[in-house]
PDB file of N, CA and C in Angstrom:
ATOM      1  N   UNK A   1     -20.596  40.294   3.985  1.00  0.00           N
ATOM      2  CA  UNK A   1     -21.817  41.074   3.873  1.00  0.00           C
ATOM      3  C   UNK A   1     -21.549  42.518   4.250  1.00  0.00           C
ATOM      4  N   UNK A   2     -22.591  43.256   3.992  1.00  0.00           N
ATOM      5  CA  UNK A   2     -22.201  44.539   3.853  1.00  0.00           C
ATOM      6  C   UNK A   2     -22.187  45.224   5.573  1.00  0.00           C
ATOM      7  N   UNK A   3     -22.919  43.792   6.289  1.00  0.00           N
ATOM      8  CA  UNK A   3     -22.499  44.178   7.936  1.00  0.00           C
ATOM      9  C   UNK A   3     -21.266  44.400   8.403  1.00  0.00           C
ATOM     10  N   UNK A   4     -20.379  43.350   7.388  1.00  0.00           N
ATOM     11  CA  UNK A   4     -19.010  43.307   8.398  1.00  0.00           C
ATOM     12  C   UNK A   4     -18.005  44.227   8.014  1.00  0.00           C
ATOM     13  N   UNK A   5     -18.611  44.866   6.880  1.00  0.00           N
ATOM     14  CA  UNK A   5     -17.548  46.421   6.301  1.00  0.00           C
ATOM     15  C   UNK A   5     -17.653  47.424   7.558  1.00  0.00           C
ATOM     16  N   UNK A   6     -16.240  48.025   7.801  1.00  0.00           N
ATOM     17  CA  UNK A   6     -16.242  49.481   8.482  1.00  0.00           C
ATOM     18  C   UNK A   6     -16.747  50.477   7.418  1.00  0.00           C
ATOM     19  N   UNK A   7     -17.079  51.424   7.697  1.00  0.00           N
ATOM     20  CA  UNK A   7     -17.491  53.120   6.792  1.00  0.00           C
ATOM     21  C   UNK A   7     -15.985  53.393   6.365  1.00  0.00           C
ATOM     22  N   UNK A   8     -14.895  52.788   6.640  1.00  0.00           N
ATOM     23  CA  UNK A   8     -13.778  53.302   5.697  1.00  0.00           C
ATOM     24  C   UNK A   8     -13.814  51.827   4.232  1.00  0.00           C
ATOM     25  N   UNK A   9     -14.041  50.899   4.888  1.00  0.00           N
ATOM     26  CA  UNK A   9     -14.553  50.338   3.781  1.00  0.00           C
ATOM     27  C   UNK A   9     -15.111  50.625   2.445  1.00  0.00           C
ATOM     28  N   UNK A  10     -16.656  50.874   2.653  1.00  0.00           N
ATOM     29  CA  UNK A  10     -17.320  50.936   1.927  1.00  0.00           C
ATOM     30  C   UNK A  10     -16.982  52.266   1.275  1.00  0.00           C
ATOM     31  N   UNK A  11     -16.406  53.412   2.114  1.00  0.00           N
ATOM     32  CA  UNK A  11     -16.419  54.254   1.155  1.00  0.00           C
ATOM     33  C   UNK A  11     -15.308  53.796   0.420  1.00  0.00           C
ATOM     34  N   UNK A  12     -13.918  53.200   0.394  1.00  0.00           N
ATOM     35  CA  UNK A  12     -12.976  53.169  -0.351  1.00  0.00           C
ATOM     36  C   UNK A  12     -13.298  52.132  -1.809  1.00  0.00           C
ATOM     37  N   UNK A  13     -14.524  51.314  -1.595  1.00  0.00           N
ATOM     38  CA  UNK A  13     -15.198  50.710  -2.649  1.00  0.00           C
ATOM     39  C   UNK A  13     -15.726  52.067  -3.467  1.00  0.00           C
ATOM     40  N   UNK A  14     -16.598  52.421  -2.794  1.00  0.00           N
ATOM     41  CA  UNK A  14     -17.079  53.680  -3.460  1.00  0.00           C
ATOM     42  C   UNK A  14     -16.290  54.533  -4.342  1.00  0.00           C
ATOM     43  N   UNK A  15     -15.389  54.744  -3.641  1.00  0.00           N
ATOM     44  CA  UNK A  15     -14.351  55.571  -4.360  1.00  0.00           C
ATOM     45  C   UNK A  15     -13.504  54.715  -5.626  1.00  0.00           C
ATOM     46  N   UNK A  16     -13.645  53.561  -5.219  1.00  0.00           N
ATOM     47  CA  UNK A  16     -12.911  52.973  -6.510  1.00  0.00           C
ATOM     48  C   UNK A  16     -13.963  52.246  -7.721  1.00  0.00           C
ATOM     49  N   UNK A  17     -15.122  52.373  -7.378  1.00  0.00           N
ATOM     50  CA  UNK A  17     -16.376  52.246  -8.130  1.00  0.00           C
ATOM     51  C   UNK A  17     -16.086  53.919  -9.204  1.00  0.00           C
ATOM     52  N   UNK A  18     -16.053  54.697  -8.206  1.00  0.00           N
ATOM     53  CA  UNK A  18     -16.286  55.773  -9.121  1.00  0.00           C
ATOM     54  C   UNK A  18     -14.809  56.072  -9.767  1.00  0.00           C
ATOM     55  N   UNK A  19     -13.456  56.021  -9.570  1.00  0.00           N
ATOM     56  CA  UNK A  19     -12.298  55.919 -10.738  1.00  0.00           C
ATOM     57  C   UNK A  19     -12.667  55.056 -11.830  1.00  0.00           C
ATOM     58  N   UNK A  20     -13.458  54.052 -11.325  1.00  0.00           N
ATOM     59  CA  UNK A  20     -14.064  53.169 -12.797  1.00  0.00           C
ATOM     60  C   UNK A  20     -14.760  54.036 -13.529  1.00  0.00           C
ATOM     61  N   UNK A  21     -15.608  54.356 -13.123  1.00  0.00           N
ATOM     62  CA  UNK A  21     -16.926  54.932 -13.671  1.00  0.00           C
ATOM     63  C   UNK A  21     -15.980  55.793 -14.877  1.00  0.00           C
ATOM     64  N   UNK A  22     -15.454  57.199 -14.013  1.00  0.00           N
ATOM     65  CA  UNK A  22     -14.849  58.252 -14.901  1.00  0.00           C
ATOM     66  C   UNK A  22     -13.510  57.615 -15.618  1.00  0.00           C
ATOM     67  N   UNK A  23     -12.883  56.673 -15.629  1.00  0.00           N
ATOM     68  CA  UNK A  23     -12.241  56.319 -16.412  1.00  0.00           C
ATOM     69  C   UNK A  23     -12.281  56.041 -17.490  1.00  0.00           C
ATOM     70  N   UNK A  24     -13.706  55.720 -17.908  1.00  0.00           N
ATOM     71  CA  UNK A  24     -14.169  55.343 -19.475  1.00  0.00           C
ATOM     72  C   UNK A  24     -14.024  54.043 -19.637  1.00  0.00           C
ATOM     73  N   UNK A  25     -13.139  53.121 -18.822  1.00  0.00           N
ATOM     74  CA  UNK A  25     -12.779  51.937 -18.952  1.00  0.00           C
ATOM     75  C   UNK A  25     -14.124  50.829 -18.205  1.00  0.00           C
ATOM     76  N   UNK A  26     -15.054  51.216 -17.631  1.00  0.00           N
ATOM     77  CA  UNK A  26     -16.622  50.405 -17.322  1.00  0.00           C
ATOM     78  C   UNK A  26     -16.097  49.244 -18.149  1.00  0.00           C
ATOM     79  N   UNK A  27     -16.988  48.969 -19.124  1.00  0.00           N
ATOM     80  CA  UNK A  27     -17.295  47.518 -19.621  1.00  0.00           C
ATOM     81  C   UNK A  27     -15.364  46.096 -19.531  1.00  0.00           C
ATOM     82  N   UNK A  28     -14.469  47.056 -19.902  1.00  0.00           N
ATOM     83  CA  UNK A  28     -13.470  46.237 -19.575  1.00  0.00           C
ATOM     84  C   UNK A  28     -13.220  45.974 -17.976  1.00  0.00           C
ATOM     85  N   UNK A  29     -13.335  47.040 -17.048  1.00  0.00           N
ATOM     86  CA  UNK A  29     -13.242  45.974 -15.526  1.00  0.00           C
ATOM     87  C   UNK A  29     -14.505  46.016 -15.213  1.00  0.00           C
ATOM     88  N   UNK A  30     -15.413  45.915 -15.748  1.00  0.00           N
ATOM     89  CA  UNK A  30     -16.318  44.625 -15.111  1.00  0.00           C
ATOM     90  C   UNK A  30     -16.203  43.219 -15.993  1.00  0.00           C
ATOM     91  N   UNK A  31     -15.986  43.315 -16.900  1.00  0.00           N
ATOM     92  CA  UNK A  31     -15.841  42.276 -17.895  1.00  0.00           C
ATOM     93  C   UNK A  31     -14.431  41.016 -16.566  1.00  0.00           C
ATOM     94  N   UNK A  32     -13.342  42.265 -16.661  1.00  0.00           N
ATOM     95  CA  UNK A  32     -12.494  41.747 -15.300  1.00  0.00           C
ATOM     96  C   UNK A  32     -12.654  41.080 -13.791  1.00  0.00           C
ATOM     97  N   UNK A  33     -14.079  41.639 -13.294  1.00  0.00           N
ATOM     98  CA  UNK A  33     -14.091  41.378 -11.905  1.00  0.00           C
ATOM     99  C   UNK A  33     -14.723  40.190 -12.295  1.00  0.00           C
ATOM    100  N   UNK A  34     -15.967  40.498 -13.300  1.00  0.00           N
ATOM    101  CA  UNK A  34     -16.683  38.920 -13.370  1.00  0.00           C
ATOM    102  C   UNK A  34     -15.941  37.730 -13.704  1.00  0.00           C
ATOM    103  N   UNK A  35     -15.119  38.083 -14.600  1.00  0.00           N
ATOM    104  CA  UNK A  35     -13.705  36.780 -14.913  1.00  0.00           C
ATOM    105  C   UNK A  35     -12.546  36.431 -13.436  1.00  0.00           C
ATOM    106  N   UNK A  36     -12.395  37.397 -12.694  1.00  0.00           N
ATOM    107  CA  UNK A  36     -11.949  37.096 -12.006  1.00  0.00           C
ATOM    108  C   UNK A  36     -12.397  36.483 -10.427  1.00  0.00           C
ATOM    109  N   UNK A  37     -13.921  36.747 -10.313  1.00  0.00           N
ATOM    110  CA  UNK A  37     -14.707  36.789  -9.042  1.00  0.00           C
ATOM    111  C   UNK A  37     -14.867  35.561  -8.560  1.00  0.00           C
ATOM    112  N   UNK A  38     -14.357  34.584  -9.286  1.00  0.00           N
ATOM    113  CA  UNK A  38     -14.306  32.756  -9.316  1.00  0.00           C
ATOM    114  C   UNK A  38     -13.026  32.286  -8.320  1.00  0.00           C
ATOM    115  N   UNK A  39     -12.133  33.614  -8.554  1.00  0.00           N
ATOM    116  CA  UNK A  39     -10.402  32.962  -8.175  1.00  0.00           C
ATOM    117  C   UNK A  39      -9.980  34.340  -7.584  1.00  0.00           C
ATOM    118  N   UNK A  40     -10.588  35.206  -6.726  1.00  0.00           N
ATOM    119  CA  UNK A  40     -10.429  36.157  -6.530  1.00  0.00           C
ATOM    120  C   UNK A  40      -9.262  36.341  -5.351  1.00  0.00           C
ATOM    121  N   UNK A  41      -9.357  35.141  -4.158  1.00  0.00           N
ATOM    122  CA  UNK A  41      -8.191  34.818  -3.412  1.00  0.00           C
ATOM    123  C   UNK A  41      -7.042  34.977  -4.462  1.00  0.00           C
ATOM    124  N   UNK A  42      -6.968  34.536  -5.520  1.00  0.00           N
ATOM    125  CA  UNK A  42      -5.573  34.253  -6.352  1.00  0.00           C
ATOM    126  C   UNK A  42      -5.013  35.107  -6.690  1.00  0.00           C
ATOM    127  N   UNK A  43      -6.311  36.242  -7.000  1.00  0.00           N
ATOM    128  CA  UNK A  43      -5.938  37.381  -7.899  1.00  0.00           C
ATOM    129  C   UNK A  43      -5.642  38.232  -6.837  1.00  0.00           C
ATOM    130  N   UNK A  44      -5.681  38.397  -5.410  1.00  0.00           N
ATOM    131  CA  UNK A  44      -5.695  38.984  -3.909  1.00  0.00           C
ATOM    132  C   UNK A  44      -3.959  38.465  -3.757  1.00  0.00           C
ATOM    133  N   UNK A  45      -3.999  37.809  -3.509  1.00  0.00           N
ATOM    134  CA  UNK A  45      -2.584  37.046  -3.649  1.00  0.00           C
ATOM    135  C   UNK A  45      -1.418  37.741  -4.424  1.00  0.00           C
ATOM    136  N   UNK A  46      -1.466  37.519  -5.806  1.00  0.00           N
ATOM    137  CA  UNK A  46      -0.862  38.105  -7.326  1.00  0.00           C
ATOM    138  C   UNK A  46      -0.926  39.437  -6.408  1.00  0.00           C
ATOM    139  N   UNK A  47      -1.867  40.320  -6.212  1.00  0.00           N
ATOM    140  CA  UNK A  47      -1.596  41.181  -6.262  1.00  0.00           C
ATOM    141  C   UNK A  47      -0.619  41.659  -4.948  1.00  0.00           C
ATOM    142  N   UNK A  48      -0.556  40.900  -3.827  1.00  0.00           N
ATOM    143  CA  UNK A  48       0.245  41.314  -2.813  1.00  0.00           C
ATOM    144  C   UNK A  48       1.921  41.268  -3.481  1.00  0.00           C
ATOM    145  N   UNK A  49       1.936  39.574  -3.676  1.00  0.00           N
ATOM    146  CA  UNK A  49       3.461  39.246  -4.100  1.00  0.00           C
ATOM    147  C   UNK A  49       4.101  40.231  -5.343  1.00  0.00           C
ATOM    148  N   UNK A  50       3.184  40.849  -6.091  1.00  0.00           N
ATOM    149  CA  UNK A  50       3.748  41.943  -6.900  1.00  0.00           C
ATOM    150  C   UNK A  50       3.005  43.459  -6.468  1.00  0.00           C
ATOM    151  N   UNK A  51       2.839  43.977  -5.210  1.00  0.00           N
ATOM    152  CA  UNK A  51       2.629  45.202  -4.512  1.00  0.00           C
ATOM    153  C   UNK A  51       3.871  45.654  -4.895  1.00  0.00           C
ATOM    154  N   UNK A  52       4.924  45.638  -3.687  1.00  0.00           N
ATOM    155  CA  UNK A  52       6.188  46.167  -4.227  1.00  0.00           C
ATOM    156  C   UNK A  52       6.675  46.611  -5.786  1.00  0.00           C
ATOM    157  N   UNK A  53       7.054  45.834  -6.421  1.00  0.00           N
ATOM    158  CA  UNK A  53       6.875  46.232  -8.228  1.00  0.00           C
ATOM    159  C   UNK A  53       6.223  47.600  -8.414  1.00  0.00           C
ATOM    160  N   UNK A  54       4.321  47.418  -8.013  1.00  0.00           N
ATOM    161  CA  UNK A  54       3.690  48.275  -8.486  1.00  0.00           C
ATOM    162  C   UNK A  54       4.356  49.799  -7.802  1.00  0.00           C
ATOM    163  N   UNK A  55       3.990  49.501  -5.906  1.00  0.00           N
ATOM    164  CA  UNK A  55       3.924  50.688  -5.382  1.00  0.00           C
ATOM    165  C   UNK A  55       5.670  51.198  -5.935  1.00  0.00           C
ATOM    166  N   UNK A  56       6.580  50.897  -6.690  1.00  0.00           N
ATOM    167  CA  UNK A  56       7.996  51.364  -7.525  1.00  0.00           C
ATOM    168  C   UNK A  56       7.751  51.835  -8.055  1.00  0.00           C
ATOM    169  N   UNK A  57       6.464  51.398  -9.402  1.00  0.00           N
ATOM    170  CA  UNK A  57       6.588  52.226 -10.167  1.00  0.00           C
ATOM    171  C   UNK A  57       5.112  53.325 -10.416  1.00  0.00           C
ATOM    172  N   UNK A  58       4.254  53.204  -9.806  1.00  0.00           N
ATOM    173  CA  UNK A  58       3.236  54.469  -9.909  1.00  0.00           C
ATOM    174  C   UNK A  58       2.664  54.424  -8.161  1.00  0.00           C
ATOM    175  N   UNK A  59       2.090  55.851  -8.129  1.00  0.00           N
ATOM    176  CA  UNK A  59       1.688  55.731  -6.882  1.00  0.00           C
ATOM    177  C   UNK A  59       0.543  55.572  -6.827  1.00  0.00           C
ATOM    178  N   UNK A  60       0.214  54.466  -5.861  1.00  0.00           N
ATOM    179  CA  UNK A  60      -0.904  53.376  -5.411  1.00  0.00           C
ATOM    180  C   UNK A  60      -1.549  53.401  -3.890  1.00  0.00           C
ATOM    181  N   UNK A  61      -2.246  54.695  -3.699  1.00  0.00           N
ATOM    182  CA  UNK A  61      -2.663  54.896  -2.541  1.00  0.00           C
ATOM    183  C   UNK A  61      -3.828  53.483  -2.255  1.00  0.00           C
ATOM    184  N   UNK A  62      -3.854  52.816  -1.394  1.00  0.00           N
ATOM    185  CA  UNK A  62      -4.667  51.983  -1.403  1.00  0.00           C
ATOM    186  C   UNK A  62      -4.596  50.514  -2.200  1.00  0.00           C
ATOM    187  N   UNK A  63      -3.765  50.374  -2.665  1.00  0.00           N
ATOM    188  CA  UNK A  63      -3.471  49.341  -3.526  1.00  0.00           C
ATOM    189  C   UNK A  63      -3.342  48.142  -2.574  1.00  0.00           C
ATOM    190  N   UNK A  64      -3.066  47.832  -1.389  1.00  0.00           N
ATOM    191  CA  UNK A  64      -2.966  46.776  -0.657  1.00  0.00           C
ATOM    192  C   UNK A  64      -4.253  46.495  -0.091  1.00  0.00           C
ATOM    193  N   UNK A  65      -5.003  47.681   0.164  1.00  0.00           N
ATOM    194  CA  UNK A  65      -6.411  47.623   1.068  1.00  0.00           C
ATOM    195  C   UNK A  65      -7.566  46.979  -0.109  1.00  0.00           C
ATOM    196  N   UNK A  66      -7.001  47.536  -1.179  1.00  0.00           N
ATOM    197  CA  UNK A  66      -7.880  47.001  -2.518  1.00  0.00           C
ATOM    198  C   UNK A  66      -7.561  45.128  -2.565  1.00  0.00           C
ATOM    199  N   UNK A  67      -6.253  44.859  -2.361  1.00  0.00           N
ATOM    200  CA  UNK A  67      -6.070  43.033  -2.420  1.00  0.00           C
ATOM    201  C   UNK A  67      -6.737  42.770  -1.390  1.00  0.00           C
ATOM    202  N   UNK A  68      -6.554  43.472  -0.120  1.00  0.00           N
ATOM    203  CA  UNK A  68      -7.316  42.567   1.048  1.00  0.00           C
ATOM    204  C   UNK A  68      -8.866  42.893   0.759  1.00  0.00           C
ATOM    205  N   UNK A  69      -9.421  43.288   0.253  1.00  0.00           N
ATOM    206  CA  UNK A  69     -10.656  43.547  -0.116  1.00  0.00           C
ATOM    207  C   UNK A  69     -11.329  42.133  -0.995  1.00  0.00           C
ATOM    208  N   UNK A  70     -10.445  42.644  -2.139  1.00  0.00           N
ATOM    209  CA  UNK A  70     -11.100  42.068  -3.254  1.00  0.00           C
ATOM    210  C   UNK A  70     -10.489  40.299  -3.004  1.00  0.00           C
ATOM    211  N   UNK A  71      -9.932  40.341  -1.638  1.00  0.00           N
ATOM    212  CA  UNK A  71     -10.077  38.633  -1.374  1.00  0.00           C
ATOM    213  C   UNK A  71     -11.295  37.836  -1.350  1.00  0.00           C
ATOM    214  N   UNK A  72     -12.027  38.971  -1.307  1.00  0.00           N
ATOM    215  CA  UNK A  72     -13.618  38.689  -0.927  1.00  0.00           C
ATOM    216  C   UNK A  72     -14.904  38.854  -2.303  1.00  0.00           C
ATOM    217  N   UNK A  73     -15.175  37.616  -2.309  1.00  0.00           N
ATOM    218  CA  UNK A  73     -16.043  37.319  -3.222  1.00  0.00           C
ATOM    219  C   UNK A  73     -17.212  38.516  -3.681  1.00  0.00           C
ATOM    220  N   UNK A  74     -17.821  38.317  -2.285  1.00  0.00           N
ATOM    221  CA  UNK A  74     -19.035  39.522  -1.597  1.00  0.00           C
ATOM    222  C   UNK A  74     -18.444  40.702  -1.893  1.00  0.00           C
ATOM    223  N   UNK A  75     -17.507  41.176  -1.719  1.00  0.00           N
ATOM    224  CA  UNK A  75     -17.120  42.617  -2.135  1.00  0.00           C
ATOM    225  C   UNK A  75     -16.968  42.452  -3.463  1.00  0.00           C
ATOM    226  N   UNK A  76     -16.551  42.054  -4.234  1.00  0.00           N
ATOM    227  CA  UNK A  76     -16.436  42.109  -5.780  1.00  0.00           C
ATOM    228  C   UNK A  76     -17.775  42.572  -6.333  1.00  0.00           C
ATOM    229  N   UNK A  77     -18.815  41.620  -5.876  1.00  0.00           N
ATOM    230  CA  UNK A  77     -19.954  41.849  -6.203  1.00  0.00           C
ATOM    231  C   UNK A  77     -20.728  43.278  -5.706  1.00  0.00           C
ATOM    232  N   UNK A  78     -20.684  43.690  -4.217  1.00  0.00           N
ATOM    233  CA  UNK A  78     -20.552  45.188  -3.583  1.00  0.00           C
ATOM    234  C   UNK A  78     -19.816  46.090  -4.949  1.00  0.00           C
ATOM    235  N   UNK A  79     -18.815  46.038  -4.951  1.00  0.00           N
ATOM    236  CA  UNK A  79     -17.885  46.902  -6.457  1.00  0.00           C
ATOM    237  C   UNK A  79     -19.023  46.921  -7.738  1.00  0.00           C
ATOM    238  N   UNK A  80     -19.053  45.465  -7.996  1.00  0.00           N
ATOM    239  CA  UNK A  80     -19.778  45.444  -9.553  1.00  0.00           C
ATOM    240  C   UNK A  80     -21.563  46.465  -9.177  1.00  0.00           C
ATOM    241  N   UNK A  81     -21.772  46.104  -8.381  1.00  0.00           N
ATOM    242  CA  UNK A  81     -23.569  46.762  -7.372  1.00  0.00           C
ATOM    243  C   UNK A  81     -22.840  48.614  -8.205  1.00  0.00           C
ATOM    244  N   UNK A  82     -22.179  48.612  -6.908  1.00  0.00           N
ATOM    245  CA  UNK A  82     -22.053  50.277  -7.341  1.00  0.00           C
ATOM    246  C   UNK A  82     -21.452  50.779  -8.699  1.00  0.00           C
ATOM    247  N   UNK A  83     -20.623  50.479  -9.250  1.00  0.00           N
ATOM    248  CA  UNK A  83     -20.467  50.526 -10.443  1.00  0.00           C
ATOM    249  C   UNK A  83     -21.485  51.034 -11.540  1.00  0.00           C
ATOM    250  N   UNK A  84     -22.486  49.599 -11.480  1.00  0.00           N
ATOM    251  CA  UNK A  84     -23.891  49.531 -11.783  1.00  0.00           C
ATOM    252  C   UNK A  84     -24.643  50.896 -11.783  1.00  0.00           C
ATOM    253  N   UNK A  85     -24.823  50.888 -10.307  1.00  0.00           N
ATOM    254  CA  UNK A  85     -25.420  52.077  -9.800  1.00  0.00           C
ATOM    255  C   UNK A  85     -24.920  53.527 -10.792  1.00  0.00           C
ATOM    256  N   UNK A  86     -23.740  53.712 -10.601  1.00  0.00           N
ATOM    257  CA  UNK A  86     -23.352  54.780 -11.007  1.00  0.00           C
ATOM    258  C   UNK A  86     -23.407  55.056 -12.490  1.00  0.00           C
ATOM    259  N   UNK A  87     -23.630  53.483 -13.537  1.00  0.00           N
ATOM    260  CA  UNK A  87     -23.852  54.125 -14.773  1.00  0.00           C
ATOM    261  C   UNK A  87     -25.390  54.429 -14.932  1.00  0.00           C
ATOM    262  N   UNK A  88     -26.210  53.549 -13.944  1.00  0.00           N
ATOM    263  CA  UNK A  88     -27.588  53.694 -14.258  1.00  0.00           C
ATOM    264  C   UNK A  88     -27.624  55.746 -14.213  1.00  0.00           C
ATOM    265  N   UNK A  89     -27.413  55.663 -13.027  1.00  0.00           N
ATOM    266  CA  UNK A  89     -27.056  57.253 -12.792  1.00  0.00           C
ATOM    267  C   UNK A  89     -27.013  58.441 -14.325  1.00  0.00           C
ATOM    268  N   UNK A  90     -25.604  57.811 -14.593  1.00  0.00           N
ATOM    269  CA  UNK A  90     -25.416  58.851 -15.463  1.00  0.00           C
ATOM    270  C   UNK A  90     -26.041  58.478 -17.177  1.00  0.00           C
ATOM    271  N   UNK A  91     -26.890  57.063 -16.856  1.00  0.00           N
ATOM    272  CA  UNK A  91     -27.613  57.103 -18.285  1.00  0.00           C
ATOM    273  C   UNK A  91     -28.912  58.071 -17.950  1.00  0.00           C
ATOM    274  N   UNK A  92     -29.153  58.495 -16.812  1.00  0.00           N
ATOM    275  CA  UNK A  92     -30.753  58.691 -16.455  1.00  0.00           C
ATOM    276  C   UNK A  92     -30.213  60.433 -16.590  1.00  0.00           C
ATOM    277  N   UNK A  93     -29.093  60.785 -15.928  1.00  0.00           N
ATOM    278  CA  UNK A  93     -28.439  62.400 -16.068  1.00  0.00           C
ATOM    279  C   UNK A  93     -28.828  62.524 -18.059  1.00  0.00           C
ATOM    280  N   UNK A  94     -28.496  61.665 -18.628  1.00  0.00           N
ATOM    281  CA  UNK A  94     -28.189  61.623 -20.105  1.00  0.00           C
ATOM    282  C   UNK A  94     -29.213  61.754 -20.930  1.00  0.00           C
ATOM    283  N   UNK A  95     -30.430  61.059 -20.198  1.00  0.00           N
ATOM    284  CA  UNK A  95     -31.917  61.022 -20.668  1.00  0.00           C
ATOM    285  C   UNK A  95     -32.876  62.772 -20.330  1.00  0.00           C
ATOM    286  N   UNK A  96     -32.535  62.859 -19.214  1.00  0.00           N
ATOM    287  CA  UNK A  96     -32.804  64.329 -19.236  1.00  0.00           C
ATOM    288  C   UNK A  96     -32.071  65.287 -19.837  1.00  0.00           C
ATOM    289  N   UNK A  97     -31.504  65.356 -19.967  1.00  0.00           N
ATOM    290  CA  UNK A  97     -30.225  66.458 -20.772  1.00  0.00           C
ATOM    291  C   UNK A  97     -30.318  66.388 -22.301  1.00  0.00           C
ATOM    292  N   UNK A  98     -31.487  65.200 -22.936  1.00  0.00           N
ATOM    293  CA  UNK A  98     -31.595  65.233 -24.065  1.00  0.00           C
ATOM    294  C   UNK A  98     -33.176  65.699 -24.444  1.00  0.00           C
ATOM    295  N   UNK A  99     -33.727  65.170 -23.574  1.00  0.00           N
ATOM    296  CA  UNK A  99     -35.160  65.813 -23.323  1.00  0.00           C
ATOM    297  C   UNK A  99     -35.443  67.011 -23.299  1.00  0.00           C
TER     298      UNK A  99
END
């Protein structure tokens, strides 16, 4: 629950809510978290035993804090929340700007 997050937590959700957002890539990782939010330990896992690999070949600030995160069901869903949030956002920026 969103009690047992520290404020470095939630903001580092935040922050990776919003690389989604501006990435253009939205509908494919959420399409991802919801496919994965069933087996998310597994996919927490996968992602430790191949950390190394990654942090070789691009740099991955946070990439471990993101597996121990997203071990968690409740946070996936926290991620998909803001996500949310942030396109409602910029459909409503989009609605005025055409008005």
């Amino acid at each position: 629950s969103n009690e047992d997050l520290s404020k470095n937590d939630i903001d580092f959700i935040n922050r990776l809510a919003k690389k989604i957002h501006s990435s253009g890539f939205v509908t494919p990782c959420v399409l991802f978290l919801e496919m994965v939010r069933p087996i998310s330990s597994l996919g927490s896992h996968a992602m430790v035993f191949l950390g190394p690999i990654i942090n070789g070949l691009v740099q991955s600030d946070g990439y471990y804090r993101a597996a121990e995160l997203l071990n968690n069901k409740e946070i996936i869903a926290i991620l998909l929340d803001e996500i949310e949030r942030l396109e409602m956002l910029d459909s409503v920026d989009d609605n005025r700007s055409n008005n």
